[in-house]
N, C-alpha and C. Protein backbone atom coordinates (compact mmCIF):
# COMPACT_ATOMS: atom_id res chain seq x y z
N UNK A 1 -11.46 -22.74 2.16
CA UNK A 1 -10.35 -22.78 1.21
C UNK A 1 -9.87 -24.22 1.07
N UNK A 2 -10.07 -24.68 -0.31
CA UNK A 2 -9.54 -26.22 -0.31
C UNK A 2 -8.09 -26.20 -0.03
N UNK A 3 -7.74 -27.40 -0.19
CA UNK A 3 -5.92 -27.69 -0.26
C UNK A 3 -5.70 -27.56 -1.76
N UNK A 4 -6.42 -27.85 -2.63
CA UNK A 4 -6.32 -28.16 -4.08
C UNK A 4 -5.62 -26.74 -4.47
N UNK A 5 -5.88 -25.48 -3.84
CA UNK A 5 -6.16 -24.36 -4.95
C UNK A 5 -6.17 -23.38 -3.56
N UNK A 6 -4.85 -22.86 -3.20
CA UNK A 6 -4.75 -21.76 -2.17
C UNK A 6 -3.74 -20.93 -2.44
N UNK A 7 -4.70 -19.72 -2.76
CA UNK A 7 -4.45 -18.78 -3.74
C UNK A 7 -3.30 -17.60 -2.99
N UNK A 8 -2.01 -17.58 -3.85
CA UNK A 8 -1.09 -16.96 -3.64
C UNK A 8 -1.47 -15.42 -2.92
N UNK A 9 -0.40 -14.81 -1.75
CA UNK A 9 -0.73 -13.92 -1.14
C UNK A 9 0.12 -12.83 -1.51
N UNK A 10 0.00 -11.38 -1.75
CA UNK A 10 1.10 -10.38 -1.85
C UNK A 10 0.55 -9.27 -0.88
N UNK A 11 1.65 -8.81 -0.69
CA UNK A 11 1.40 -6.94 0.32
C UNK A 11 2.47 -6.23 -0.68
N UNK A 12 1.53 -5.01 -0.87
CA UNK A 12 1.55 -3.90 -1.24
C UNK A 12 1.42 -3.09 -0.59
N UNK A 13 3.63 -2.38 -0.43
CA UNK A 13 3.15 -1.31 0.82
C UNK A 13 3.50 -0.18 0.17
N UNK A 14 3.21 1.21 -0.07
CA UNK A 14 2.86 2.09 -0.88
C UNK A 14 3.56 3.15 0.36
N UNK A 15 4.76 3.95 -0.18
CA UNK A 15 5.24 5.14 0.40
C UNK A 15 5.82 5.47 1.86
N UNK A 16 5.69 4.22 2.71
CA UNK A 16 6.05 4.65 4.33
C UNK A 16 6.81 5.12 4.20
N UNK A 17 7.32 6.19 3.99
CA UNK A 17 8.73 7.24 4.06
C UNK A 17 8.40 8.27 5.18
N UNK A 18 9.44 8.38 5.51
CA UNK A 18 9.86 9.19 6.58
C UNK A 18 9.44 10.92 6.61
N UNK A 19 9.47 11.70 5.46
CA UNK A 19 8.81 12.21 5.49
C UNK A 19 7.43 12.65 5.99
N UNK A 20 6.78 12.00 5.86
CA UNK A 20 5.55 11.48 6.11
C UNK A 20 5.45 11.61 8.38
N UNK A 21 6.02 11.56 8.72
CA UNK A 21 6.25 12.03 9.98
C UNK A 21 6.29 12.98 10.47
N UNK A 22 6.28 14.05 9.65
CA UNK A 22 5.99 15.28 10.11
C UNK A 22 4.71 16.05 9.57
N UNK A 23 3.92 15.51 9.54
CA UNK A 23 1.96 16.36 9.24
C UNK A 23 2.41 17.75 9.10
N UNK A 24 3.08 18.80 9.47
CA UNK A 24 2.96 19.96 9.23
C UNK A 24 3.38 20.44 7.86
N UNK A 25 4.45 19.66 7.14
CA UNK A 25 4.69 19.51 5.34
C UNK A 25 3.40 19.43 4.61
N UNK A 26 2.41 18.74 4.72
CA UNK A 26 1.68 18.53 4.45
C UNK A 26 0.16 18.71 3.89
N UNK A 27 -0.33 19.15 5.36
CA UNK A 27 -1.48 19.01 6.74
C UNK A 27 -1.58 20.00 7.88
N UNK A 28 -2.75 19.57 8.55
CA UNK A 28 -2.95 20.12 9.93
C UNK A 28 -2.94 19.13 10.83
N UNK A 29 -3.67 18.14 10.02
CA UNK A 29 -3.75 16.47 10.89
C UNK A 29 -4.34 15.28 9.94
N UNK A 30 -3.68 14.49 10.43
CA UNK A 30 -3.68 13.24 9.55
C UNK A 30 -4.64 11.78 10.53
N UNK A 31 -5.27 11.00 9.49
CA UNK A 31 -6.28 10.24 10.04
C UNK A 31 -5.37 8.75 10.19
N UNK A 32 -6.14 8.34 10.89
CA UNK A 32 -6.48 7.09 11.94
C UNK A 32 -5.06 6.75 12.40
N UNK A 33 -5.36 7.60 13.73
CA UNK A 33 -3.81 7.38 14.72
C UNK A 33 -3.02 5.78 14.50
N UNK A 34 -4.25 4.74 14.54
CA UNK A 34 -3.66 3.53 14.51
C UNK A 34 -2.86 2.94 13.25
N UNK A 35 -2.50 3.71 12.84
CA UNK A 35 -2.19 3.55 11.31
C UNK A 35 -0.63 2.51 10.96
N UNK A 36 0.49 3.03 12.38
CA UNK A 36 1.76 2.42 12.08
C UNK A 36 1.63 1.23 13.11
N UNK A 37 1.14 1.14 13.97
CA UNK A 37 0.18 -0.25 14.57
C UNK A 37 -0.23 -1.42 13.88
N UNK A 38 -1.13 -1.17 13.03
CA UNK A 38 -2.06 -1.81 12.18
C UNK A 38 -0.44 -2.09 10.81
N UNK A 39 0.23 -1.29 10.43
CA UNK A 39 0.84 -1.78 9.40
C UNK A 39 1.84 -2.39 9.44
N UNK A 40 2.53 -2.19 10.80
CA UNK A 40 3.29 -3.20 11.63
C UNK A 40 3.18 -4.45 11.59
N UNK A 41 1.74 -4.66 12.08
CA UNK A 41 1.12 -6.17 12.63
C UNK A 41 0.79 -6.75 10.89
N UNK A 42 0.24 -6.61 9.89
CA UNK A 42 -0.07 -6.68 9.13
C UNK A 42 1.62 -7.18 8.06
N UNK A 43 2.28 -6.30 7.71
CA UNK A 43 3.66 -6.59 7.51
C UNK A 43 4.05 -7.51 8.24
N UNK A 44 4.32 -7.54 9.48
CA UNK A 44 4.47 -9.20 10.11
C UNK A 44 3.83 -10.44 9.72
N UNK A 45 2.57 -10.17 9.93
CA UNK A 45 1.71 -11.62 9.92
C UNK A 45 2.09 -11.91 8.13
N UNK A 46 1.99 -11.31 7.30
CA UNK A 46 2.62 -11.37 5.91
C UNK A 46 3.88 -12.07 5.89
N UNK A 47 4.92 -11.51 6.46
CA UNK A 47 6.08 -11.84 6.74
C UNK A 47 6.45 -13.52 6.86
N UNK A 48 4.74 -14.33 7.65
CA UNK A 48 5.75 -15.37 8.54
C UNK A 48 4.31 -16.50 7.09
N UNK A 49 3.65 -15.55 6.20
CA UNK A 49 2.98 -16.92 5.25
C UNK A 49 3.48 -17.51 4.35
N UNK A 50 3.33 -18.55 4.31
CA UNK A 50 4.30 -19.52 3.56
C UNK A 50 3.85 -18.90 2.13
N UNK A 51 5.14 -18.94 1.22
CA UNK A 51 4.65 -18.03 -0.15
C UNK A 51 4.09 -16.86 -0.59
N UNK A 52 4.06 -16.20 0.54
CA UNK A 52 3.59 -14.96 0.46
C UNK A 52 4.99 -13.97 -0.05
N UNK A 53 4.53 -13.32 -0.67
CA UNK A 53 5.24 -11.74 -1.46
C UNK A 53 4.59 -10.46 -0.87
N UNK A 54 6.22 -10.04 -0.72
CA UNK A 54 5.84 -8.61 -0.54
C UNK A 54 6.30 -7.13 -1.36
N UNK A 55 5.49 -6.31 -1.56
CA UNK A 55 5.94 -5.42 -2.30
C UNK A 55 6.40 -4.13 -2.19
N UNK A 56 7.44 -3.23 -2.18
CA UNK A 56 7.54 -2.27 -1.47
C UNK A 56 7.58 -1.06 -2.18
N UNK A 57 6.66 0.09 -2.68
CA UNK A 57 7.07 1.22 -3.38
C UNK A 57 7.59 2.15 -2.13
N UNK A 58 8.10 3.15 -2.98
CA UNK A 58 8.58 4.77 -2.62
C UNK A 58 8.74 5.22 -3.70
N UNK A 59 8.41 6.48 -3.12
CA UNK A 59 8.22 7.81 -3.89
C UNK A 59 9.77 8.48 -3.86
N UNK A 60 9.91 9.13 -5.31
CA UNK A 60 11.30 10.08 -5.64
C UNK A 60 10.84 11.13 -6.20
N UNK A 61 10.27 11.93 -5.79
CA UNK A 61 9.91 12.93 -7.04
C UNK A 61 11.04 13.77 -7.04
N UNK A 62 10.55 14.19 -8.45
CA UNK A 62 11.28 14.81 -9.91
C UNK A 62 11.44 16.67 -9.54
N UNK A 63 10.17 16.59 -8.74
CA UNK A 63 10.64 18.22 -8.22
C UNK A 63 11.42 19.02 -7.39
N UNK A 64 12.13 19.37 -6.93
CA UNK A 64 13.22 19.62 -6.16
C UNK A 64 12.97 20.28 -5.60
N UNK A 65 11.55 21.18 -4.67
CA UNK A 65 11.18 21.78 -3.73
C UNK A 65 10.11 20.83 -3.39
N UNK A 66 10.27 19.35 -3.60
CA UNK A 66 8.82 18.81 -2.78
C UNK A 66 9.81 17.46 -1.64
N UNK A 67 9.27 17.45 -0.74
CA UNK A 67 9.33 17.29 0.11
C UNK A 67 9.66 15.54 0.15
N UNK A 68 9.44 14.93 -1.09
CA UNK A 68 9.89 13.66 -1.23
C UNK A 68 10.98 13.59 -2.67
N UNK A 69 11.43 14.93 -2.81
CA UNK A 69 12.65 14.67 -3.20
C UNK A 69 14.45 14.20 -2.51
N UNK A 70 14.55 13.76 -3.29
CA UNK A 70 15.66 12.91 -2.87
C UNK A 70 16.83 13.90 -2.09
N UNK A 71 16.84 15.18 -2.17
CA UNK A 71 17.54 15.35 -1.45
C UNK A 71 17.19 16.44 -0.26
N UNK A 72 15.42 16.31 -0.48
CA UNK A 72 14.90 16.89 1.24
C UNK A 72 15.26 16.31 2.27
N UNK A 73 14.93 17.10 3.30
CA UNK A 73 15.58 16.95 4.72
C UNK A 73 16.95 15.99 4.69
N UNK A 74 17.58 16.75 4.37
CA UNK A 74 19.49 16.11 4.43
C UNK A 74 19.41 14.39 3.28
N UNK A 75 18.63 14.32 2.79
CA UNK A 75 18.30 12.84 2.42
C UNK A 75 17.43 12.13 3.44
N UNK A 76 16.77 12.50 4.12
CA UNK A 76 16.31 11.42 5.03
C UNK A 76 15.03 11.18 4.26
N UNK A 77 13.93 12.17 3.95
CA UNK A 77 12.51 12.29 4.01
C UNK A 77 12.32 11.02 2.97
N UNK A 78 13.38 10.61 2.12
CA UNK A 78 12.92 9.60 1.09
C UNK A 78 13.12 8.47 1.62
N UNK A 79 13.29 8.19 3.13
CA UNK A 79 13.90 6.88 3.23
C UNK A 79 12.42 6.34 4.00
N UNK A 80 12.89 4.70 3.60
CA UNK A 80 11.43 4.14 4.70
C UNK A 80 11.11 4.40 6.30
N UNK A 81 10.51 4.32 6.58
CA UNK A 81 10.50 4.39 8.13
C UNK A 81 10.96 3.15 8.72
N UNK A 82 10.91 3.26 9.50
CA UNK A 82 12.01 1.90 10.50
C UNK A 82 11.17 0.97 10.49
N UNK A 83 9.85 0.90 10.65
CA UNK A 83 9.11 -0.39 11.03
C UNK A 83 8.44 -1.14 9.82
N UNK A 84 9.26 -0.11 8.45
CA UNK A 84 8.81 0.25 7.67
C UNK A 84 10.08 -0.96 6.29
N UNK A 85 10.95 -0.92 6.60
CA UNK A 85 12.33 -1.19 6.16
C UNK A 85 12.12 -2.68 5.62
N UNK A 86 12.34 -2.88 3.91
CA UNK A 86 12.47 -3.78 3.39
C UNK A 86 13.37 -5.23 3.75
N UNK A 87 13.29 -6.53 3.97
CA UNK A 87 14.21 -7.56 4.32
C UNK A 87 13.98 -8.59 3.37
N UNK A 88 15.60 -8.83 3.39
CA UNK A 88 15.68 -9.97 2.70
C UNK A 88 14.96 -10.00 0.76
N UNK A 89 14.88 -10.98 0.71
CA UNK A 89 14.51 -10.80 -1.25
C UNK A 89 12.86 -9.97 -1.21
N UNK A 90 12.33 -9.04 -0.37
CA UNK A 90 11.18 -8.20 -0.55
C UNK A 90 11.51 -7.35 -1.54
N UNK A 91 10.59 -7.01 -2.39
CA UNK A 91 10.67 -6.69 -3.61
C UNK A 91 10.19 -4.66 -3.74
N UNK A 92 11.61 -4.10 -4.08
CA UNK A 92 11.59 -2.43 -4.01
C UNK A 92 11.39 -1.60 -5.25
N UNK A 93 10.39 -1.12 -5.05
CA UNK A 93 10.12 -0.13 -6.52
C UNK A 93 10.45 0.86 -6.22
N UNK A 94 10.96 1.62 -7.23
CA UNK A 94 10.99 3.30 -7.05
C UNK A 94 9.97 3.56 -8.35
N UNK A 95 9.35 4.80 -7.63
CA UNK A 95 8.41 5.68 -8.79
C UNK A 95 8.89 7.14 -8.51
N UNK A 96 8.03 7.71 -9.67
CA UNK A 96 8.35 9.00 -9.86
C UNK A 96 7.06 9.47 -10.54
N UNK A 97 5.55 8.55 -9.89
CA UNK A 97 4.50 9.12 -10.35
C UNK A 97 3.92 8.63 -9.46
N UNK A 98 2.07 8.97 -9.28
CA UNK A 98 1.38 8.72 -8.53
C UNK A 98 0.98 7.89 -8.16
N UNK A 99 1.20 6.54 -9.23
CA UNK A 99 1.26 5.39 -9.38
C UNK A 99 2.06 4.45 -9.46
N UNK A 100 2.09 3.36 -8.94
CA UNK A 100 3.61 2.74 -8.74
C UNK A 100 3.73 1.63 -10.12
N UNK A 101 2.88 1.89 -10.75
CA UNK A 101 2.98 0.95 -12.04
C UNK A 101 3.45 1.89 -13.58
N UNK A 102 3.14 3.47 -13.14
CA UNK A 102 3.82 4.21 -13.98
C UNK A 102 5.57 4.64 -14.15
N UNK A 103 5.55 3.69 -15.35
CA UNK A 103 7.28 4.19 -15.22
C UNK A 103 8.43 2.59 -14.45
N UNK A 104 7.64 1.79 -13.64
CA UNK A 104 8.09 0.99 -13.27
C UNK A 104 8.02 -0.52 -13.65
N UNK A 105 8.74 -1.58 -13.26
CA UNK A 105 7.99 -3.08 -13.67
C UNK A 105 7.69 -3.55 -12.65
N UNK A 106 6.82 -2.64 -11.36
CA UNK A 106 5.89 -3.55 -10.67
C UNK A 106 4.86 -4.25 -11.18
N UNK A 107 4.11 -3.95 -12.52
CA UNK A 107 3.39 -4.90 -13.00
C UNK A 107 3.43 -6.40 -13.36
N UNK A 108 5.14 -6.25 -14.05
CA UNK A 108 5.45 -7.53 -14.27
C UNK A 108 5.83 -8.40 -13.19
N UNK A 109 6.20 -7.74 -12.00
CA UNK A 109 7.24 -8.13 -10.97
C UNK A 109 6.11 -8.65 -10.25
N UNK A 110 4.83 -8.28 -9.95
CA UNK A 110 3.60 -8.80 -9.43
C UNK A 110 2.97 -10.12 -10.10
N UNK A 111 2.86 -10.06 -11.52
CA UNK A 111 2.30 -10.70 -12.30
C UNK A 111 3.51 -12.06 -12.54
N UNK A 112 4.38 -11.84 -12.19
CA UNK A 112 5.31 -13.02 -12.64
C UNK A 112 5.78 -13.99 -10.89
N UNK A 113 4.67 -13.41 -10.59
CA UNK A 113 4.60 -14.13 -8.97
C UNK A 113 3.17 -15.15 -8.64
N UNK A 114 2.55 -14.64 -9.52
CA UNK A 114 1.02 -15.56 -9.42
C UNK A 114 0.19 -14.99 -8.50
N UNK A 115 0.14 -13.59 -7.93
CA UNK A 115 -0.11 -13.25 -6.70
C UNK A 115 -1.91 -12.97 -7.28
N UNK A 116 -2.70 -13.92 -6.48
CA UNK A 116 -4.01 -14.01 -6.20
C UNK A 116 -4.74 -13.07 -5.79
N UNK A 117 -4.23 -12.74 -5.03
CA UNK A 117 -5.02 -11.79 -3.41
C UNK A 117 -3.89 -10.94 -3.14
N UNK A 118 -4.05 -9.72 -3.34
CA UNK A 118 -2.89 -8.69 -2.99
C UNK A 118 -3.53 -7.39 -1.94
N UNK A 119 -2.78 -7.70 -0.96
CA UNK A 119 -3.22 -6.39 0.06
C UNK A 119 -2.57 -5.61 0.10
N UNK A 120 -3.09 -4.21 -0.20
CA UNK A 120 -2.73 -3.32 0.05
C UNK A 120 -2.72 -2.45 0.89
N UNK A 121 -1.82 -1.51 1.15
CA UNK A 121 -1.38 -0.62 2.75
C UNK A 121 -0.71 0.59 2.19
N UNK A 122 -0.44 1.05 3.05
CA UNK A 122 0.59 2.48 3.20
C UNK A 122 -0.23 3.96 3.35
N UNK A 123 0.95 4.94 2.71
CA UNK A 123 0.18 6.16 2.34
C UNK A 123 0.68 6.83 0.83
N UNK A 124 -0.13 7.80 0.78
CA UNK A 124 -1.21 8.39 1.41
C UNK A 124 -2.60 8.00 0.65
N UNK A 125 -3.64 7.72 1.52
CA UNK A 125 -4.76 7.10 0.87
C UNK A 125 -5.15 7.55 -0.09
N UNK A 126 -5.67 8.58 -0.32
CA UNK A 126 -6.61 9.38 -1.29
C UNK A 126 -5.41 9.84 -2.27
N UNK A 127 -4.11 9.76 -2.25
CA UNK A 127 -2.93 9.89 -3.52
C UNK A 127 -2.47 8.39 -4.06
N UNK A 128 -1.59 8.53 -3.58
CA UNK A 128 -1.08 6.89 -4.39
C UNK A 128 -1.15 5.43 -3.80
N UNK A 129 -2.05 5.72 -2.41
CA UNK A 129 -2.56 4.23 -2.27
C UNK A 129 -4.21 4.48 -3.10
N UNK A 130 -4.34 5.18 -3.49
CA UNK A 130 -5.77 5.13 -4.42
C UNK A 130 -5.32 4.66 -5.73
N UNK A 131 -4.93 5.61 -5.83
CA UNK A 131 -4.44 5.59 -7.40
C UNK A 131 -3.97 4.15 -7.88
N UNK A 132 -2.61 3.82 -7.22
CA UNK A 132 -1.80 2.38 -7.41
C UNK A 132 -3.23 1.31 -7.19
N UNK A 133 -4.11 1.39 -6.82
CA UNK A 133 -5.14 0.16 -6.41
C UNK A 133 -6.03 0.09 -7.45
N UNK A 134 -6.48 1.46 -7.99
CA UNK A 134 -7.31 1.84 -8.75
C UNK A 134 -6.26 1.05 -10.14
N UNK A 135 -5.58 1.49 -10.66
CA UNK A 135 -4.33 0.86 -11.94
C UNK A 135 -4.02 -0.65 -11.43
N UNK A 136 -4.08 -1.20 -10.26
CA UNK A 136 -3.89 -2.56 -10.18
C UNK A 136 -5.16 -3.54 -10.49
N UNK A 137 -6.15 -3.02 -9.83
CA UNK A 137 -7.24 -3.72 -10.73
C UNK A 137 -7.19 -3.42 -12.37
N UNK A 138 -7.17 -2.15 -12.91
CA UNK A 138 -7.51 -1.93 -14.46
C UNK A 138 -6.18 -3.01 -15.01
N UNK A 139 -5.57 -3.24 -14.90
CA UNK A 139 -4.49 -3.58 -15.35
C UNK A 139 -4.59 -5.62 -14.87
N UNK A 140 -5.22 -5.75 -14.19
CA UNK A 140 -5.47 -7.20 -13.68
C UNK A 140 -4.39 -8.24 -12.85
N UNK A 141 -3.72 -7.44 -12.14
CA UNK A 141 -2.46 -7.76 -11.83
C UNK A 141 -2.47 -8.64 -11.15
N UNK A 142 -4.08 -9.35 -10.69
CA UNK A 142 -3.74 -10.33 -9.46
C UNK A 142 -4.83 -11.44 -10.43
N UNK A 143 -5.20 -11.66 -11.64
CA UNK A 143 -5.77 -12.27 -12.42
C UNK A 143 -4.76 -13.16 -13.20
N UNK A 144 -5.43 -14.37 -12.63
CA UNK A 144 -4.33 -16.14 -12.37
C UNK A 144 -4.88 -17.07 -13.64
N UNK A 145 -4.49 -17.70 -14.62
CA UNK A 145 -5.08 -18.59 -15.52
C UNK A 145 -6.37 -18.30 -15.68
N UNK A 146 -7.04 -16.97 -15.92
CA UNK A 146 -8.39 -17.17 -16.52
C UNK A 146 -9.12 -16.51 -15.16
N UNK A 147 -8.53 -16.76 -14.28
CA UNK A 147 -9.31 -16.57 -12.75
C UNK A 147 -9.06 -15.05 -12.57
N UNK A 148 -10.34 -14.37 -12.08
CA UNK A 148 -10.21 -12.68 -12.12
C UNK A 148 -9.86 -12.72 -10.32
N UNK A 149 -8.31 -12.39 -9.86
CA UNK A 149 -7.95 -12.12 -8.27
C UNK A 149 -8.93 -11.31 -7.76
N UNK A 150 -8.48 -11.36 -6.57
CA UNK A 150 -8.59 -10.14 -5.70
C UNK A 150 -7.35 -9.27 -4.84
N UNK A 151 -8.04 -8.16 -4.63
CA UNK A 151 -7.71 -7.02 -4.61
C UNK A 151 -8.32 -6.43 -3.33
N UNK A 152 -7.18 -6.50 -2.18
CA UNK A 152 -8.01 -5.89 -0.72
C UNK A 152 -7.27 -4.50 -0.29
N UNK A 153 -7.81 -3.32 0.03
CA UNK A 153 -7.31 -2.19 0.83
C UNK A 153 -7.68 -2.33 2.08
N UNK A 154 -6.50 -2.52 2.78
CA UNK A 154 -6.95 -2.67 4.32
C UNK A 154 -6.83 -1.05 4.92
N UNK A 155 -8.20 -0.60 4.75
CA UNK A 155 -8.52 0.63 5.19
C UNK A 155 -7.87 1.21 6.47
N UNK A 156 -7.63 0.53 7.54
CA UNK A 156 -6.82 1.00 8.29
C UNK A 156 -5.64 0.76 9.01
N UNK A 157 -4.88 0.43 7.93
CA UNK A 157 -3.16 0.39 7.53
C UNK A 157 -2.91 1.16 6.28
N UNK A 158 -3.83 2.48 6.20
CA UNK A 158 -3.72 3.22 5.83
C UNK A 158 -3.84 4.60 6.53
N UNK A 159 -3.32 5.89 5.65
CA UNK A 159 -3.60 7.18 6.79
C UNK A 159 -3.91 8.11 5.47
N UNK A 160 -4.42 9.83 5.55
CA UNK A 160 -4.62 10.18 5.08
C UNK A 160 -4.32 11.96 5.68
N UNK A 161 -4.12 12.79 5.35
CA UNK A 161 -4.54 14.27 5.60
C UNK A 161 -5.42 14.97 5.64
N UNK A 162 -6.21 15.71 6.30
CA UNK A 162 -7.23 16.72 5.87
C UNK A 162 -6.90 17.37 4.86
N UNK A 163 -7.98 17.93 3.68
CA UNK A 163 -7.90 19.02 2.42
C UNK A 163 -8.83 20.07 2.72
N UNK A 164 -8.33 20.98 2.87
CA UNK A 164 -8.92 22.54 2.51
C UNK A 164 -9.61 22.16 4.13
N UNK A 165 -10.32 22.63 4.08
CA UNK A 165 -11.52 22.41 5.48
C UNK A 165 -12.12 21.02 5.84
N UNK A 166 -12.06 20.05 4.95
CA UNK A 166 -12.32 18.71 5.19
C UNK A 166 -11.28 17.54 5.85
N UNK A 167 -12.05 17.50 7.12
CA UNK A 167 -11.19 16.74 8.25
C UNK A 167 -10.36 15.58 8.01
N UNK A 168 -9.43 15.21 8.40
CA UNK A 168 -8.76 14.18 7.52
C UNK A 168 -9.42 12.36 7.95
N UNK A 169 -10.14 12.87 8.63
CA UNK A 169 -11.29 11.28 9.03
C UNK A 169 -11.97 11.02 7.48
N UNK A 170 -12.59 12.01 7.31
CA UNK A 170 -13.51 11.99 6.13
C UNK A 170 -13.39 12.15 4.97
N UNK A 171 -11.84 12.55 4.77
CA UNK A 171 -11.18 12.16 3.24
C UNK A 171 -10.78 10.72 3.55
N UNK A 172 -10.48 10.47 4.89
CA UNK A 172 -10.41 8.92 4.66
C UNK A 172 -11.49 7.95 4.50
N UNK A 173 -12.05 7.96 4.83
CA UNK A 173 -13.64 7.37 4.45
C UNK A 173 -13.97 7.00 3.36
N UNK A 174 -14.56 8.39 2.54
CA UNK A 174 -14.88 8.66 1.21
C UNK A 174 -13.66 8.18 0.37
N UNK A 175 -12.29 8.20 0.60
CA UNK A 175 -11.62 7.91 -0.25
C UNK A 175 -11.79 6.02 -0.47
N UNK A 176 -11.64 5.26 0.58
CA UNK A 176 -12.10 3.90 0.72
C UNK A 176 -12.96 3.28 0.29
N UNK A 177 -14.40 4.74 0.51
CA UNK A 177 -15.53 4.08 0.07
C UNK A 177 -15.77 4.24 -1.51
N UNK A 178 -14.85 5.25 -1.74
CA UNK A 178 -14.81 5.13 -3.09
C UNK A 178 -13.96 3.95 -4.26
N UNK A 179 -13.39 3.46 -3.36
CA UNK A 179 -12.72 2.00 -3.96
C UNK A 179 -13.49 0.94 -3.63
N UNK A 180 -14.56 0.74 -3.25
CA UNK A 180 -15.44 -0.56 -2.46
C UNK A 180 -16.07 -0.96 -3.82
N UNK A 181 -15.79 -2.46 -3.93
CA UNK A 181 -16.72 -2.81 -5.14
C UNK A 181 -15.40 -3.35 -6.42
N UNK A 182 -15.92 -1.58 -7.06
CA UNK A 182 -15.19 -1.54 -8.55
C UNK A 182 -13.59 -1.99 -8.22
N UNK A 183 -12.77 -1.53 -7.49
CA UNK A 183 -11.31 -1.51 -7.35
C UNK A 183 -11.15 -2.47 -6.23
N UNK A 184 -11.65 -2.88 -5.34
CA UNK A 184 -11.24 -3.92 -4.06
C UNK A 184 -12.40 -3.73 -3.63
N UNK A 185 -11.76 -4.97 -2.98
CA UNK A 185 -12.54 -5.27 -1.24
C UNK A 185 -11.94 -4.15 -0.34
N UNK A 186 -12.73 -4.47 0.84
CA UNK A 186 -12.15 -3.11 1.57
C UNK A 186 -12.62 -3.81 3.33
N UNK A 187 -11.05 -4.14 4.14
CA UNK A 187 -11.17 -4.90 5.00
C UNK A 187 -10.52 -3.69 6.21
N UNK A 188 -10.72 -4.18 7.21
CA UNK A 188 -9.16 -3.89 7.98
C UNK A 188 -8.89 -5.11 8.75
N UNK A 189 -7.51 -4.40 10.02
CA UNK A 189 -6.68 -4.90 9.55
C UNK A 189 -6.69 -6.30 10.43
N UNK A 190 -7.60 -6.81 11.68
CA UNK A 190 -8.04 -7.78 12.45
C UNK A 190 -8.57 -8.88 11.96
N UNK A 191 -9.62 -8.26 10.49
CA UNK A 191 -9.89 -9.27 9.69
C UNK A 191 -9.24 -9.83 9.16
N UNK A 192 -8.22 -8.95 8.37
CA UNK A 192 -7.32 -10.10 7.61
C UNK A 192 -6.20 -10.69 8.73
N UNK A 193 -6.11 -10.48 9.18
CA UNK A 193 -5.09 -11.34 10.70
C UNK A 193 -5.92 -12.17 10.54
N UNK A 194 -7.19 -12.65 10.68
CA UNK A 194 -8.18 -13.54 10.78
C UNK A 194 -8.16 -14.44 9.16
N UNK A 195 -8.24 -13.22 8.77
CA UNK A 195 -8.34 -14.72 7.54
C UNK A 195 -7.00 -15.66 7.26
N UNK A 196 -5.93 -15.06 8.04
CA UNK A 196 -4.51 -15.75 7.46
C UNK A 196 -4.85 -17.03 8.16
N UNK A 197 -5.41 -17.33 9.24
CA UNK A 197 -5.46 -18.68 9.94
C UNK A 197 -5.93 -19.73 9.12
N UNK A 198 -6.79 -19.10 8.00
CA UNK A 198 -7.01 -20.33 6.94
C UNK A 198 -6.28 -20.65 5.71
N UNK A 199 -4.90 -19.83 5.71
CA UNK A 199 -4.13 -20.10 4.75
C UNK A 199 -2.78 -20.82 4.90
């Protein structure tokens, strides 16, 4: 990486709500234990790069028997999780779709930052950390003067649920591997700790 040209950093953290703590709403079981570990350390090391942005969605839904409505579990289920909790000028979206660019101005709010290289995190993988990644590439949100960004899912600072009979390891997988390429890179989360040393 020259000095000339070192390309702006953002995190995209997608849903840590509290809800989300109880797998039985859900699920039977949810993948890669290391998940609030990895998004911890990751949110930190973000935290301390010079010029780096961070981005924070949550979910409100519109239905009033789902479980990330605003006024499940006493109000709590919509709130972030603790390790989870926005500071200082970090930047808070609310949605009310699967996507955090529907309905909202995270597009502009991304795009009017210069953000190069945007990593993405949270949950739930195969819902709206797919989706939001999948609409952030179509949409070019990390594409700088002419220059096409990038776009990383750090596969495990993410988590996922089992569906129907399929274990929740292997919706996580397939869901990742189905973003490799066309929609991002696809890292975790040691590597990019690693790559910050050159920024």
């Amino acid at each position: 990486m020259t000095e000339q040209h070192r390309p702006r950093v953002g995190l995209l953290c997608i849903d840590t709500q509290r809800a989300f703590r109880d797998i039985s709403l859900f699920a039977r079981e949810r993948s890669n234990p290391d998940f609030e570990q990895n998004f911890t350390a990751l949110l930190t090391a973000v935290r301390k790069l010079e010029g780096a942005k961070i981005f924070h969605v949550f979910h409100s839904s519109l239905n009033p028997s789902s479980h990330l409505h605003p006024s499940a579990g006493d109000g709590e289920n919509i709130k972030f999780m603790d390790y989870a909790e926005p500071i200082r000028d970090e930047v808070v979206t609310m949605k009310h779709a699967n996507s955090g660019f529907i309905g909202t101005d995270l597009e502009a709010r991304i795009k009017a930052e210069n953000i190069e290289t945007l990593f993405v995190c949270g949950l739930i993988l195969d819902h709206c950390v797919s989706t939001t990644t999948r609409m952030a590439r179509d949409l070019g949100v990390t594409d700088v003067d002419g220059r096409k960004g990038t776009i990383v899912l750090v596969q495990d600072a993410t988590a996922t649920f089992n569906r129907g009979d399929v274990p929740a390891e292997i919706v996580h997988k397939v869901s990742y591997e189905s973003l490799r390429g066309e929609f991002a890179e696809i890292m975790n989360t040691n590597t990019v700790l690693e790559s910050f040393k050159d920024l």
